[in-house]
C-alpha atoms as a PDB file:
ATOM      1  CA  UNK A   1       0.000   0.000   0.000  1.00  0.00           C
ATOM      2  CA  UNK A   2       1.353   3.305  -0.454  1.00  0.00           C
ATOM      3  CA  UNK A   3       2.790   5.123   2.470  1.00  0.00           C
ATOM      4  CA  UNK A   4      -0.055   7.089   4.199  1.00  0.00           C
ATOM      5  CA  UNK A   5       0.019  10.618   4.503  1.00  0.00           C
ATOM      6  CA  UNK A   6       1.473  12.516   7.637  1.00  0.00           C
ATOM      7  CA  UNK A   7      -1.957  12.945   8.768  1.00  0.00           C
ATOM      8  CA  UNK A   8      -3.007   9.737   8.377  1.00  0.00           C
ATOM      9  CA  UNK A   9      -0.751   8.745  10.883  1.00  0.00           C
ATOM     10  CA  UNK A  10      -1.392  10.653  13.405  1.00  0.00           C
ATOM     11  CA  UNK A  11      -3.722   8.167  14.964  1.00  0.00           C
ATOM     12  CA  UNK A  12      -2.392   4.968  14.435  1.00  0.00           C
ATOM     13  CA  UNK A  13       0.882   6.565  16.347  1.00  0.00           C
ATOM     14  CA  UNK A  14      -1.180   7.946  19.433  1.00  0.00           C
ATOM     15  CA  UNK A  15      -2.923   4.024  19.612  1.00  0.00           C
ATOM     16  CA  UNK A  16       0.787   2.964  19.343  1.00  0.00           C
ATOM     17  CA  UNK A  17       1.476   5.450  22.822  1.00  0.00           C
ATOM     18  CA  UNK A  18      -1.892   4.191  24.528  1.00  0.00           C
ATOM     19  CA  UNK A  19      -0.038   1.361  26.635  1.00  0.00           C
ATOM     20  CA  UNK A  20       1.567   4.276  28.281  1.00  0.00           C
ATOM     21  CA  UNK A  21       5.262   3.416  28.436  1.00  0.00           C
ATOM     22  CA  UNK A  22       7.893   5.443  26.781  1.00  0.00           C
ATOM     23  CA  UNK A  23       8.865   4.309  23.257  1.00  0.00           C
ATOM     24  CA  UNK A  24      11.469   5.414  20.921  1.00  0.00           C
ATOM     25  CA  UNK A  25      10.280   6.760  17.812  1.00  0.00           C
ATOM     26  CA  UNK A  26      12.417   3.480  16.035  1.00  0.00           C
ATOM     27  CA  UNK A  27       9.544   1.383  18.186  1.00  0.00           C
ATOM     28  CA  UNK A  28       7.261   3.505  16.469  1.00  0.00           C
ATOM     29  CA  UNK A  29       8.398   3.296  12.717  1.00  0.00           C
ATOM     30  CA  UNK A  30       8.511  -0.806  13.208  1.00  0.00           C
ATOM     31  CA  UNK A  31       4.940  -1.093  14.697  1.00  0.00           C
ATOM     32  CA  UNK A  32       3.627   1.082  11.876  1.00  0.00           C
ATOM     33  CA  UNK A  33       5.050  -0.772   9.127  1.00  0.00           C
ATOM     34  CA  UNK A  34       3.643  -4.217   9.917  1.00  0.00           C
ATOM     35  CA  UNK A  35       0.278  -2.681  11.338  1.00  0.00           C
ATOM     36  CA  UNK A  36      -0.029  -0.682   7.712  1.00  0.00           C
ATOM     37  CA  UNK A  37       2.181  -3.852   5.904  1.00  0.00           C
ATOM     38  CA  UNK A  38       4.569  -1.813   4.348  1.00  0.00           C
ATOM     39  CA  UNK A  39       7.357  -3.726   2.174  1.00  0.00           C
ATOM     40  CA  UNK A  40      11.181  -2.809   1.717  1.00  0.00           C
ATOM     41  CA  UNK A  41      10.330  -0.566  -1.119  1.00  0.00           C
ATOM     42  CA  UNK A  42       8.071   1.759   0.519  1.00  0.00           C
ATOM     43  CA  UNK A  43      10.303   1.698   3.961  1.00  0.00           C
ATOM     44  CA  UNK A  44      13.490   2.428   1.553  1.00  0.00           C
ATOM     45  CA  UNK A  45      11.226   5.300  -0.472  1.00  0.00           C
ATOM     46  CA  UNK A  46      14.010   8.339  -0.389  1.00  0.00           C
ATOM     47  CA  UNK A  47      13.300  12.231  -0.673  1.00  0.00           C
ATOM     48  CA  UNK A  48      14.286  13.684  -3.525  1.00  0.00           C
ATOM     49  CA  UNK A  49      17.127  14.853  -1.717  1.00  0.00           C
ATOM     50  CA  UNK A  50      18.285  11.122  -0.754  1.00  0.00           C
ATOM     51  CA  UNK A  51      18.929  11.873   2.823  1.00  0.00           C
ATOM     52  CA  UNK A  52      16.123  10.700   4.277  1.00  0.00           C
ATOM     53  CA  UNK A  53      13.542   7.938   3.861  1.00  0.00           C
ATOM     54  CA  UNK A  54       9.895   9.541   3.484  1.00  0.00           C
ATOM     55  CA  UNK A  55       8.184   7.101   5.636  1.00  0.00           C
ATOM     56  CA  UNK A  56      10.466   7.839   8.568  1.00  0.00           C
ATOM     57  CA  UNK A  57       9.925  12.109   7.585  1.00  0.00           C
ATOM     58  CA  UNK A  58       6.216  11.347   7.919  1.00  0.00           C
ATOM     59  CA  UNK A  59       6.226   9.507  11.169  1.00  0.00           C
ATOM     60  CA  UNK A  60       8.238  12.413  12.296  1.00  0.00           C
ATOM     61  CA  UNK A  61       6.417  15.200  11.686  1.00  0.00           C
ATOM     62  CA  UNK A  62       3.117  13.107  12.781  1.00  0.00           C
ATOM     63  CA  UNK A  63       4.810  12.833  16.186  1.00  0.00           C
ATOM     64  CA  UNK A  64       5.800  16.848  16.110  1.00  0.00           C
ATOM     65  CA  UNK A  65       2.230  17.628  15.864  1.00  0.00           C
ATOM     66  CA  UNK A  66       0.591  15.276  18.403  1.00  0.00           C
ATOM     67  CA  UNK A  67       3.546  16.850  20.988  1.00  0.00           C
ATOM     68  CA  UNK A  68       2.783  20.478  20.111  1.00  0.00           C
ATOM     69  CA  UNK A  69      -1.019  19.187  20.532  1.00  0.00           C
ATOM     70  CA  UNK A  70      -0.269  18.194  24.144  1.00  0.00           C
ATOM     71  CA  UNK A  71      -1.208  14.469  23.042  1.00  0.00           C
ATOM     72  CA  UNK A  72       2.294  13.143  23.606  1.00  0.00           C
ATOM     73  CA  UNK A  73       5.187  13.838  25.835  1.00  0.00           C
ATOM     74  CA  UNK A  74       9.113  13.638  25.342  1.00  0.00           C
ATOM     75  CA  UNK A  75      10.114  12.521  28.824  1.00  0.00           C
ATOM     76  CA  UNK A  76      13.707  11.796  27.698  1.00  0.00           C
ATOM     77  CA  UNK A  77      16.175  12.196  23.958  1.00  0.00           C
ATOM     78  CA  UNK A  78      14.219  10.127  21.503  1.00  0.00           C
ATOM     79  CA  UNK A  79      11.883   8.631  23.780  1.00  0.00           C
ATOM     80  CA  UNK A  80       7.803   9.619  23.807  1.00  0.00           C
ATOM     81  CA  UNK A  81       4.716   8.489  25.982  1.00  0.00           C
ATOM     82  CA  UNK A  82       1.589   9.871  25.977  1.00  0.00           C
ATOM     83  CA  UNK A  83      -0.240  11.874  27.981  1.00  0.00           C
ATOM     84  CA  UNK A  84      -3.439  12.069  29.951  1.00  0.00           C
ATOM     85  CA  UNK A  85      -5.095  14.019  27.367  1.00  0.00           C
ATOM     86  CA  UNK A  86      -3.892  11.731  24.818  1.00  0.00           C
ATOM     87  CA  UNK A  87      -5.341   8.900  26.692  1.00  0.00           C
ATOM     88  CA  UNK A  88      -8.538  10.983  26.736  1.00  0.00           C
ATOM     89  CA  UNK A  89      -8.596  10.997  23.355  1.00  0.00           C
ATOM     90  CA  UNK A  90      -8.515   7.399  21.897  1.00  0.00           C
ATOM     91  CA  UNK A  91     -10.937   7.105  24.812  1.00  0.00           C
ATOM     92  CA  UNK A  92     -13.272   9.298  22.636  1.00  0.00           C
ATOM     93  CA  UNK A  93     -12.246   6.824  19.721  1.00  0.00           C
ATOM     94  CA  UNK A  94     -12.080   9.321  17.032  1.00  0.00           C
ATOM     95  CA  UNK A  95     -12.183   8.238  13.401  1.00  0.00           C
ATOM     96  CA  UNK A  96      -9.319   9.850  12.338  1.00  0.00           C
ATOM     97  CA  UNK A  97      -6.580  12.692  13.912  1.00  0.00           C
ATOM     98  CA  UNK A  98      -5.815  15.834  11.388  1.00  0.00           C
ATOM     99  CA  UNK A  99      -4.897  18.862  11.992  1.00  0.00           C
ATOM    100  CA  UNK A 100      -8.318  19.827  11.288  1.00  0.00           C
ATOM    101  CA  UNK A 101      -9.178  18.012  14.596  1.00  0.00           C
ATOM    102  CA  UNK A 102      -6.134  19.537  16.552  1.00  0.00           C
ATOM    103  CA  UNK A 103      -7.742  22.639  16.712  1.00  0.00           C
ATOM    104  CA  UNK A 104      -9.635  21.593  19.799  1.00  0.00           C
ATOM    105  CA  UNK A 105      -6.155  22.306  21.477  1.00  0.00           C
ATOM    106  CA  UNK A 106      -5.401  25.738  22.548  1.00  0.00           C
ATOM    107  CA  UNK A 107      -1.399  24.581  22.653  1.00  0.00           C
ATOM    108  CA  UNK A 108      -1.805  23.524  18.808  1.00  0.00           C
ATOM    109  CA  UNK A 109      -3.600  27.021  18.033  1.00  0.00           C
ATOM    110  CA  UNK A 110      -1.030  28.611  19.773  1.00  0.00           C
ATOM    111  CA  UNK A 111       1.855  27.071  17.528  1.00  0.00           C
ATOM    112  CA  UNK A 112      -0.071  27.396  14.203  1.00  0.00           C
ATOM    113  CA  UNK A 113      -0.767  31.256  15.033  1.00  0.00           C
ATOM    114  CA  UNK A 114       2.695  32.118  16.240  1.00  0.00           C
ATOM    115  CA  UNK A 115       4.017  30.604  12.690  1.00  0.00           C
ATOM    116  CA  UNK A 116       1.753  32.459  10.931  1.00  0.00           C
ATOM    117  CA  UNK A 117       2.911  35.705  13.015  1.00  0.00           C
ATOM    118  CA  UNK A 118       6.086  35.319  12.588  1.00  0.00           C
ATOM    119  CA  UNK A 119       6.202  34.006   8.563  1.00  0.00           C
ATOM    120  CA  UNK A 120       7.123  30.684   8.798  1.00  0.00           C
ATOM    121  CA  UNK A 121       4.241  29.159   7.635  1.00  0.00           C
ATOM    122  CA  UNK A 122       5.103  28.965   4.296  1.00  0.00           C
ATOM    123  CA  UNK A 123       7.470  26.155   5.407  1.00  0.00           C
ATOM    124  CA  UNK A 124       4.583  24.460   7.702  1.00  0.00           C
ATOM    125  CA  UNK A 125       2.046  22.661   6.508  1.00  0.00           C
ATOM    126  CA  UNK A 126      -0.377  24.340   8.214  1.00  0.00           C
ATOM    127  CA  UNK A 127      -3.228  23.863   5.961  1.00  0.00           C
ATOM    128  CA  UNK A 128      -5.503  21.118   7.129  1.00  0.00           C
ATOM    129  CA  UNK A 129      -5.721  19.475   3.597  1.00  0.00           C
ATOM    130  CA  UNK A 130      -1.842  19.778   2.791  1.00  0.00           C
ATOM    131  CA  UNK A 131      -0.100  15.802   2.602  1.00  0.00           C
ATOM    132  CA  UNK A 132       3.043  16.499   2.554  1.00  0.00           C
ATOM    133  CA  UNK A 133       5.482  17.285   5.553  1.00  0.00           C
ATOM    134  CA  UNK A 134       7.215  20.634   5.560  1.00  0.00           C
ATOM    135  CA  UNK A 135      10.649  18.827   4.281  1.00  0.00           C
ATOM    136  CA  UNK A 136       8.985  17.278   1.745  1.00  0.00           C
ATOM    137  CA  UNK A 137       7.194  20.253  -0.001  1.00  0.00           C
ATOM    138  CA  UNK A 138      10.532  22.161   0.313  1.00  0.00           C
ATOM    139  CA  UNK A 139      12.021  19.605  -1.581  1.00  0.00           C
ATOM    140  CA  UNK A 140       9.183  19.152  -4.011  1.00  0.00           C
ATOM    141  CA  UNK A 141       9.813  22.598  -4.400  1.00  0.00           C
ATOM    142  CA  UNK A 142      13.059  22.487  -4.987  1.00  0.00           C
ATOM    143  CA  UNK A 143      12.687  19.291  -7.608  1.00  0.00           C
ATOM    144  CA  UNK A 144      10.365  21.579  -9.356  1.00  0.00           C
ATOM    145  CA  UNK A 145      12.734  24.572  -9.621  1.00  0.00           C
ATOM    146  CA  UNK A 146      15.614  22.751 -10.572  1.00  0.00           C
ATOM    147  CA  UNK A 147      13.449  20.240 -13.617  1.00  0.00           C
ATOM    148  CA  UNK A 148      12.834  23.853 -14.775  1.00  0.00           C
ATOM    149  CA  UNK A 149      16.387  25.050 -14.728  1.00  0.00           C
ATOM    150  CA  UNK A 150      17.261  22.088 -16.511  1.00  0.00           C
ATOM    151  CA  UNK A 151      15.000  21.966 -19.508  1.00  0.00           C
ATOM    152  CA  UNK A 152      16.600  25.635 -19.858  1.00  0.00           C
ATOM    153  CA  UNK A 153      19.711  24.937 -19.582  1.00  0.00           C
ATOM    154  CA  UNK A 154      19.336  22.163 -22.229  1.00  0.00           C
ATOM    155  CA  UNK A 155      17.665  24.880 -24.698  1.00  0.00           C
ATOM    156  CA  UNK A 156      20.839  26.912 -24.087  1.00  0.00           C
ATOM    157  CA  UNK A 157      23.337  24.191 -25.028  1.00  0.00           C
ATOM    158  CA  UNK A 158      21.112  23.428 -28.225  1.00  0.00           C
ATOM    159  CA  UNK A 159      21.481  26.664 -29.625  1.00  0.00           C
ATOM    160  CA  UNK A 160      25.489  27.264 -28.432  1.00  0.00           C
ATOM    161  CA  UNK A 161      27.961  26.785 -31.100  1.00  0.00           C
ATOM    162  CA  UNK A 162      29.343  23.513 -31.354  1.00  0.00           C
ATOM    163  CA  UNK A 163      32.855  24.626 -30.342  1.00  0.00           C
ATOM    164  CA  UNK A 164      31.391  26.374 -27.209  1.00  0.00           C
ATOM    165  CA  UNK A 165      29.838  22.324 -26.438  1.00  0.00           C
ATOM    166  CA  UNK A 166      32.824  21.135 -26.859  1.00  0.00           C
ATOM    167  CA  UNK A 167      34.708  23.804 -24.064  1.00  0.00           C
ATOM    168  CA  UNK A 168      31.310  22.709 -22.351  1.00  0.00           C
ATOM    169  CA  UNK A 169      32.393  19.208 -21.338  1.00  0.00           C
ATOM    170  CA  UNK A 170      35.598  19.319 -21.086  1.00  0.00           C
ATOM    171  CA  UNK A 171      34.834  22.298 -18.117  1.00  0.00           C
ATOM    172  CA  UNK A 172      31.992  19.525 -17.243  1.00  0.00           C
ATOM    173  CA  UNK A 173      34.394  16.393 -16.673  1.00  0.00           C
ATOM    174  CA  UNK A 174      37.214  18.645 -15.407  1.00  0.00           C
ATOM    175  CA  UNK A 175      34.492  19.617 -12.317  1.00  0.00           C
ATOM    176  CA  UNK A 176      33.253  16.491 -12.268  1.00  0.00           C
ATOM    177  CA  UNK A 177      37.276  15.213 -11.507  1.00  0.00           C
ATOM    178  CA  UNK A 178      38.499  14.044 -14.713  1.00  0.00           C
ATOM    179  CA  UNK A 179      40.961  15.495 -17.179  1.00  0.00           C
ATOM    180  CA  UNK A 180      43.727  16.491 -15.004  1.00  0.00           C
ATOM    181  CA  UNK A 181      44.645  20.158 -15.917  1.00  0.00           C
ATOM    182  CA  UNK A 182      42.475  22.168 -18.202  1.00  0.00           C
ATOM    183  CA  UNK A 183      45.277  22.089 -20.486  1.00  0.00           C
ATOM    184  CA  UNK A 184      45.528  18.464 -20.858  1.00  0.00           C
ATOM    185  CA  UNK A 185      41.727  18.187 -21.421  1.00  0.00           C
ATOM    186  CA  UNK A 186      41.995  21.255 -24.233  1.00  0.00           C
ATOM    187  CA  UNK A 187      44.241  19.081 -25.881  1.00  0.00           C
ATOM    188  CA  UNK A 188      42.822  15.648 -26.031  1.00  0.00           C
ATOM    189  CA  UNK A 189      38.994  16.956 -26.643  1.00  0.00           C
ATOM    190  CA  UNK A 190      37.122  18.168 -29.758  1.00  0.00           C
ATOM    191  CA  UNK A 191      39.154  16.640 -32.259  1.00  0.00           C
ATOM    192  CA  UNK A 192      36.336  15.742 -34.459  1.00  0.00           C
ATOM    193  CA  UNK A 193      35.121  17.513 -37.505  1.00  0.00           C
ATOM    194  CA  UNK A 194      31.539  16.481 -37.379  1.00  0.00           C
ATOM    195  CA  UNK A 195      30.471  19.406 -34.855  1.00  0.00           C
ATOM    196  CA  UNK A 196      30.901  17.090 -31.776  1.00  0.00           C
ATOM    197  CA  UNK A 197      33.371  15.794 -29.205  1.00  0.00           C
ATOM    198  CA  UNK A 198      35.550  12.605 -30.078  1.00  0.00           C
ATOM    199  CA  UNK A 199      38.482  12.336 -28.284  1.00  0.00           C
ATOM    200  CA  UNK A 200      40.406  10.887 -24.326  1.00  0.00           C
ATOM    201  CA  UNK A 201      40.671  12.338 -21.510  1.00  0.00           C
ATOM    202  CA  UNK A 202      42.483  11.493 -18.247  1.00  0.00           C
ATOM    203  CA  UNK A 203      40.716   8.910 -16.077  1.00  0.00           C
ATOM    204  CA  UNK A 204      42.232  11.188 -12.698  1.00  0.00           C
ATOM    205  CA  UNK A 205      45.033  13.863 -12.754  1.00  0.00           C
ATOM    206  CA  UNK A 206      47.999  11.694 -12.633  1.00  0.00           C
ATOM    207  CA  UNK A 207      46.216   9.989 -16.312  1.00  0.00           C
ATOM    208  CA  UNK A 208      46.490   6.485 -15.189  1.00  0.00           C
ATOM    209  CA  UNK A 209      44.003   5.602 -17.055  1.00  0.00           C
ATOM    210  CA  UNK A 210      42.082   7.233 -20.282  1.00  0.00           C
ATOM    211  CA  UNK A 211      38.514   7.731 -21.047  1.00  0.00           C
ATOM    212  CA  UNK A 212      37.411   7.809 -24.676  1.00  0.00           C
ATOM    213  CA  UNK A 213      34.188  10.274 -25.612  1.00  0.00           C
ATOM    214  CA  UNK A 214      31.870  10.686 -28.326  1.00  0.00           C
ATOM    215  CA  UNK A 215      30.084  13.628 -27.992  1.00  0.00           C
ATOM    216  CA  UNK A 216      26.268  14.542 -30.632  1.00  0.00           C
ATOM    217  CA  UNK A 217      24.848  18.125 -29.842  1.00  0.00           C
ATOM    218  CA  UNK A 218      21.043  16.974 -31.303  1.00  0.00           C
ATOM    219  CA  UNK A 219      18.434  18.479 -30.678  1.00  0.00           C
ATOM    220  CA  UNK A 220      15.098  15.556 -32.347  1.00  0.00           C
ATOM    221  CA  UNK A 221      16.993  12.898 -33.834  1.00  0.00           C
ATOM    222  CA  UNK A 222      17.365   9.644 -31.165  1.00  0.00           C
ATOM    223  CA  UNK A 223      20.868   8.485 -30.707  1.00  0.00           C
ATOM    224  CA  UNK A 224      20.708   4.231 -31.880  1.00  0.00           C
ATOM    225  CA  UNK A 225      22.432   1.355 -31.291  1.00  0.00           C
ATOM    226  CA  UNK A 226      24.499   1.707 -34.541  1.00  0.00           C
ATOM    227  CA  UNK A 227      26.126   4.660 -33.280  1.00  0.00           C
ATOM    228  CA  UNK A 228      26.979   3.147 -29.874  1.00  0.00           C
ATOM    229  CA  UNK A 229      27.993   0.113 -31.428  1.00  0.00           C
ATOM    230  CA  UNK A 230      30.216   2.242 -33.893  1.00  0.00           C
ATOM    231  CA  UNK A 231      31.687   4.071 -30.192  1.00  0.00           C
ATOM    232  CA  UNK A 232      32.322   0.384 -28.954  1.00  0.00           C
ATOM    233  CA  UNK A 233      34.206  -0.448 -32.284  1.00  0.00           C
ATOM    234  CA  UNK A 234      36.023   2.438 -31.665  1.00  0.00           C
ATOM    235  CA  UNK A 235      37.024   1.432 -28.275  1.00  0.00           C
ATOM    236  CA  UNK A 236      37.735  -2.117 -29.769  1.00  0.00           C
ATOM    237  CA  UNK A 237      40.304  -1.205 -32.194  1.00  0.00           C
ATOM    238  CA  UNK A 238      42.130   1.611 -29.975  1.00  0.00           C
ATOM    239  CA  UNK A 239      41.998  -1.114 -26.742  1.00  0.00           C
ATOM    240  CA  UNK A 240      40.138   0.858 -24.634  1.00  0.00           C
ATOM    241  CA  UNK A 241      37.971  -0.565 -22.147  1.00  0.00           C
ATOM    242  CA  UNK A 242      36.312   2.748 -21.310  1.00  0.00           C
ATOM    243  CA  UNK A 243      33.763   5.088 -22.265  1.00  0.00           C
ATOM    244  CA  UNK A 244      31.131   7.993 -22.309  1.00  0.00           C
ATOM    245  CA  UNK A 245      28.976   8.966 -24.865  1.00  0.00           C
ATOM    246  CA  UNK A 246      27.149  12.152 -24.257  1.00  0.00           C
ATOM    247  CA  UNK A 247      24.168  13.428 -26.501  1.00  0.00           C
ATOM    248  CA  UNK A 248      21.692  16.466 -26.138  1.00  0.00           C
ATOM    249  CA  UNK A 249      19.375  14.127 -27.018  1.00  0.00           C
ATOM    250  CA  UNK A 250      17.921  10.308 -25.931  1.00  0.00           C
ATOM    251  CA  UNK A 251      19.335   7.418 -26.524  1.00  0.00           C
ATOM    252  CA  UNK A 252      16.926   4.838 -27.975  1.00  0.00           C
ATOM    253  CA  UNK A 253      15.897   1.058 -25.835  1.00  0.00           C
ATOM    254  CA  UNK A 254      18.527  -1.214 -28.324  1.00  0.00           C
ATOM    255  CA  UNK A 255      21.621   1.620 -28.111  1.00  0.00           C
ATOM    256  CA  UNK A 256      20.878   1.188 -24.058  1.00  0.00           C
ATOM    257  CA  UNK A 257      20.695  -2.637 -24.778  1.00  0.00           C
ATOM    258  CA  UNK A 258      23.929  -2.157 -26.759  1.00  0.00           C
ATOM    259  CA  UNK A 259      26.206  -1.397 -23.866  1.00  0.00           C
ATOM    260  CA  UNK A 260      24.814  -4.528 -21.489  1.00  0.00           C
ATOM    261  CA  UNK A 261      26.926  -7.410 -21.117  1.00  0.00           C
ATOM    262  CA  UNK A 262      30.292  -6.088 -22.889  1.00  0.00           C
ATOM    263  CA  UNK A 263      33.677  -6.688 -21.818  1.00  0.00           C
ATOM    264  CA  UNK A 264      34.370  -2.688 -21.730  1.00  0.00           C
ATOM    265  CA  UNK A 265      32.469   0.075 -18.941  1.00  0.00           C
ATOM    266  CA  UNK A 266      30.534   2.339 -21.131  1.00  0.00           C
ATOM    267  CA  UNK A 267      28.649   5.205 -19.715  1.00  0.00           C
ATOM    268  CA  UNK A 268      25.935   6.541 -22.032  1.00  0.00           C
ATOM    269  CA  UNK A 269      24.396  10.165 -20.578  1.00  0.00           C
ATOM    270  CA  UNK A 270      21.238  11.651 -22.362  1.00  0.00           C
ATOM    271  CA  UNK A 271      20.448  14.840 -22.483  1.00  0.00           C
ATOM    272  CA  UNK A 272      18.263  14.986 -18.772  1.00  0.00           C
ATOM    273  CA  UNK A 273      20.691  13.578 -17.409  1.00  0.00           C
ATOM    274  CA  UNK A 274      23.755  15.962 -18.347  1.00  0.00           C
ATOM    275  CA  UNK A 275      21.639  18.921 -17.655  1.00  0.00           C
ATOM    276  CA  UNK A 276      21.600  17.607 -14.176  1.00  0.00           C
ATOM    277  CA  UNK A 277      25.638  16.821 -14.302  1.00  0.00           C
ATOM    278  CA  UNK A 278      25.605  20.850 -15.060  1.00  0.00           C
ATOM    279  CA  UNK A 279      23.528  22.003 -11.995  1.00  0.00           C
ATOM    280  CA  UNK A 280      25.073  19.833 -10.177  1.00  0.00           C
ATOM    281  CA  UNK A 281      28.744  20.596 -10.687  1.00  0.00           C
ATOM    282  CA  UNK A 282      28.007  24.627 -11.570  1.00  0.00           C
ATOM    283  CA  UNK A 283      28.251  24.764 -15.528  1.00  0.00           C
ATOM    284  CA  UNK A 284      26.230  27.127 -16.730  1.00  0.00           C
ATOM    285  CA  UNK A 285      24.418  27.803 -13.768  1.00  0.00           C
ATOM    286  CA  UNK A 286      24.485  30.321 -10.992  1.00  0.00           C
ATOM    287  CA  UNK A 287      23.274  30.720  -6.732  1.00  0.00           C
ATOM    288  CA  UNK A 288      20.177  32.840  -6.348  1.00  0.00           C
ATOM    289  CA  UNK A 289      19.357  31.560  -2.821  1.00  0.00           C
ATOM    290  CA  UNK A 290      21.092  28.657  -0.286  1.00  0.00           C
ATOM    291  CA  UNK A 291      18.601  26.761   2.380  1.00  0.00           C
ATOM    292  CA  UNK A 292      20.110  24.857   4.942  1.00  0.00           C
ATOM    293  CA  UNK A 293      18.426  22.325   7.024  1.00  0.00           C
ATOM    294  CA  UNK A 294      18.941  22.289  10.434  1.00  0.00           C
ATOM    295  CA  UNK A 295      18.331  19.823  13.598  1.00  0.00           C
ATOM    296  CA  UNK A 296      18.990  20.028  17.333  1.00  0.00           C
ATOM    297  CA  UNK A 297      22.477  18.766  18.278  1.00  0.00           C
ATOM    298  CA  UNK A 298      21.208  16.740  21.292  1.00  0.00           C
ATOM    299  CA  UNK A 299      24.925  16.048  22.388  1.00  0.00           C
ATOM    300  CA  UNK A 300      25.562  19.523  22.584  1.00  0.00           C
ATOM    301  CA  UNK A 301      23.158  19.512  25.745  1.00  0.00           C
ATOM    302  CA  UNK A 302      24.411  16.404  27.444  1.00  0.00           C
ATOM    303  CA  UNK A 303      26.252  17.801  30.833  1.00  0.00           C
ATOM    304  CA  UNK A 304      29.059  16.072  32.018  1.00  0.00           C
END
C-alpha cells in the first residue's frame, strides 16, 4: 500500500502510545510498518534529496504535531509516551486525527498562530488538507525549480555553437574530476570535424588511465544502437575498455541494450541527465538563494 500521509498517521501513532510506556520513535516506525504492511520498497522510499527515507519524515512530523497538541510527551532524547489528554482521546475513539481536529487544542492554536505571526508558515504545513510534511514540499519545491532550470539549460546548449559544447564538457568532466589540468583536457577533446566531441581524456590527474568520448549536440533525432555500437568499435580497435557517450538528445531502448553485457564500462548520458551533471557541478548555472536544514544537536546539551 502506499505510504499514508502525515496525517493519516497521526492516529495509528497515538494508539501505538496508549499502553503508556515510553517508546522510541524506532519502536514507532517498526509497529507502523507491519500494522499498515509496508514492504522494503516503501520503507526504503528516499526524498528527492536522498537523505532521508519519506516514511520515517512522515512519522516524524506526525509525532511533532501530536507533541505540540499536548497528546504526547518527550520525557527523555528520543523517547515519547503519551499523555493524559492523549489517553482521553482514543478514549473518545475518534475516526481519524488531522490537523483539522487539533484545533480543539489551545497549545496547537497557539503554535499554528505564532508561525503564521512570525512568517514561517510557508514552510509548515499548516493547511488542514496539505499531505506532505514541511521537508517534503521544500524539496518538491526544490525538484520543481531545478526540472525547470534544466529543460533551460538544455535549450541553451542546443542553440550554443558547437565549439562552445565542446569547451562545455571538457569544463563539465574537469568539475566532475576528470581530465587532469584544463590544459591536458583542451588538448585531447574536440578533435572531431563532425560538430561534436571525439576524443580521451584522463581517467584522474595523474592519467592512469584514459577515457574515450563521443560527444552529438542533437536536438530531435534519437541516438541508436548503430552509433553506440560504432563508439564500442572504436574502443575495440584503440583497446580501450572505457567510455562515455554524451548526446543532447535520448538514446533509444537497443543503443541502451547495446552497452549490457560487454567486456568494456561504457557510460551513455542523455540529455536529462547531463543537464543535471551541469547544476550539479556549476556549468552554466548560478546561486540565487542557499537553504540549509537544520536539527537540534542533542549532544551539545548532554552535561558532564
Amino acid at each position: 500500500m502506499p505510504i499514508p500521509d502525515f496525517q493519516s498517521l497521526m492516529l495509528p501513532i497515538l494508539e501505538f502510545y496508549g499502553d503508556q510506556l515510553e517508546h522510541g520513535s524506532q519502536d514507532a516506525l517498526g509497529h507502523l510498518r507491519i500494522k499498515l504492511n509496508l514492504n522494503d520498497e516503501e520503507i526504503n522510499e528516499l526524498l528527492p534529496s536522498g537523505k532521508q527515507y519519506r516514511f520515517n519524515n512522515r512519522v516524524g512530523w506526525a509525532i511533532i504535531y501530536l507533541m505540540k497538541s499536548g497528546l504526547l510527551n518527550r520525557p527523555s532524547r528520543g523517547r515519547y509516551c503519551i499523555t493524559s489528554r492523549g489517553l482521553d482521546v482514543l478514549k473518545a475513539k475518534p475516526e481519524k486525527i488531522n490537523m483539522k481536529y487539533l484545533e480543539k487544542f489551545q497549545e496547537y492554536i497557539n503554535f499554528r498562530d505564532s508561525k503564521i505571526e512570525t512568517g514561517e508558515s510557508k514552510n509548515l504545513p499548516l493547511d488542514n488538507d496539505r499531505i506532505l510534511t514541511p521537508q517534503e514540499s521544500l524539496e518538491s519545491s526544490y525538484q520543481e525549480i531545478r526540472n525547470e532550470l534544466a529543460d533551460d539549460l538544455l535549450d541553451q546548449v542546443l542553440n550554443c555553437s558547437p565549439k562552445f559544447f565542446e569547451n562545455m564538457v571538457i569544463n563539465l568532466l574537469i568539475n566532475m574530476g576528470y581530465g587532469g589540468s584544463r590544459k591536458d583536457a583542451g588538448q585531447a577533446i574536440g578533435r572531431s570535424h563532425d560538430g561534436g566531441v571525439d576524443g580521451i581524456i584522463k581517467e584522474d590527474k595523474l592519467g592512469l588511465d584514459v577515457i574515450y568520448i563521443q560527444a552529438k549536440r542533437w536536438s530531435d533525432a534519437t541516438v541508436g544502437s548503430r552509433e553506440v555500437q560504432s563508439f564500442i568499435g572504436s574502443l575495440v580497435t584503440k583497446n580501450a575498455v572505457k567510455g562515455i557517450f554524451i548526446t543532447t538528445s535520448k538514446f533509444s531502448p537497443d543503443a541502451l541494450q547495446a552497452v549490457k553485457g560487454i567486456d568494456r564500462k561504457v557510460v551513455l548520458i542523455d540529455g536529462k541527465e547531463l543537464t543535471q551533471l551541469m547544476i550539479e557541478h556549476d556549468i552554466g548555472v548560478t546561486n540565487v538563494a542557499s537553504y540549509t536544514i537544520k536539527r537540534v544537536d542533542s549532544d551539545y546539551f548532554i552535561e558532564e
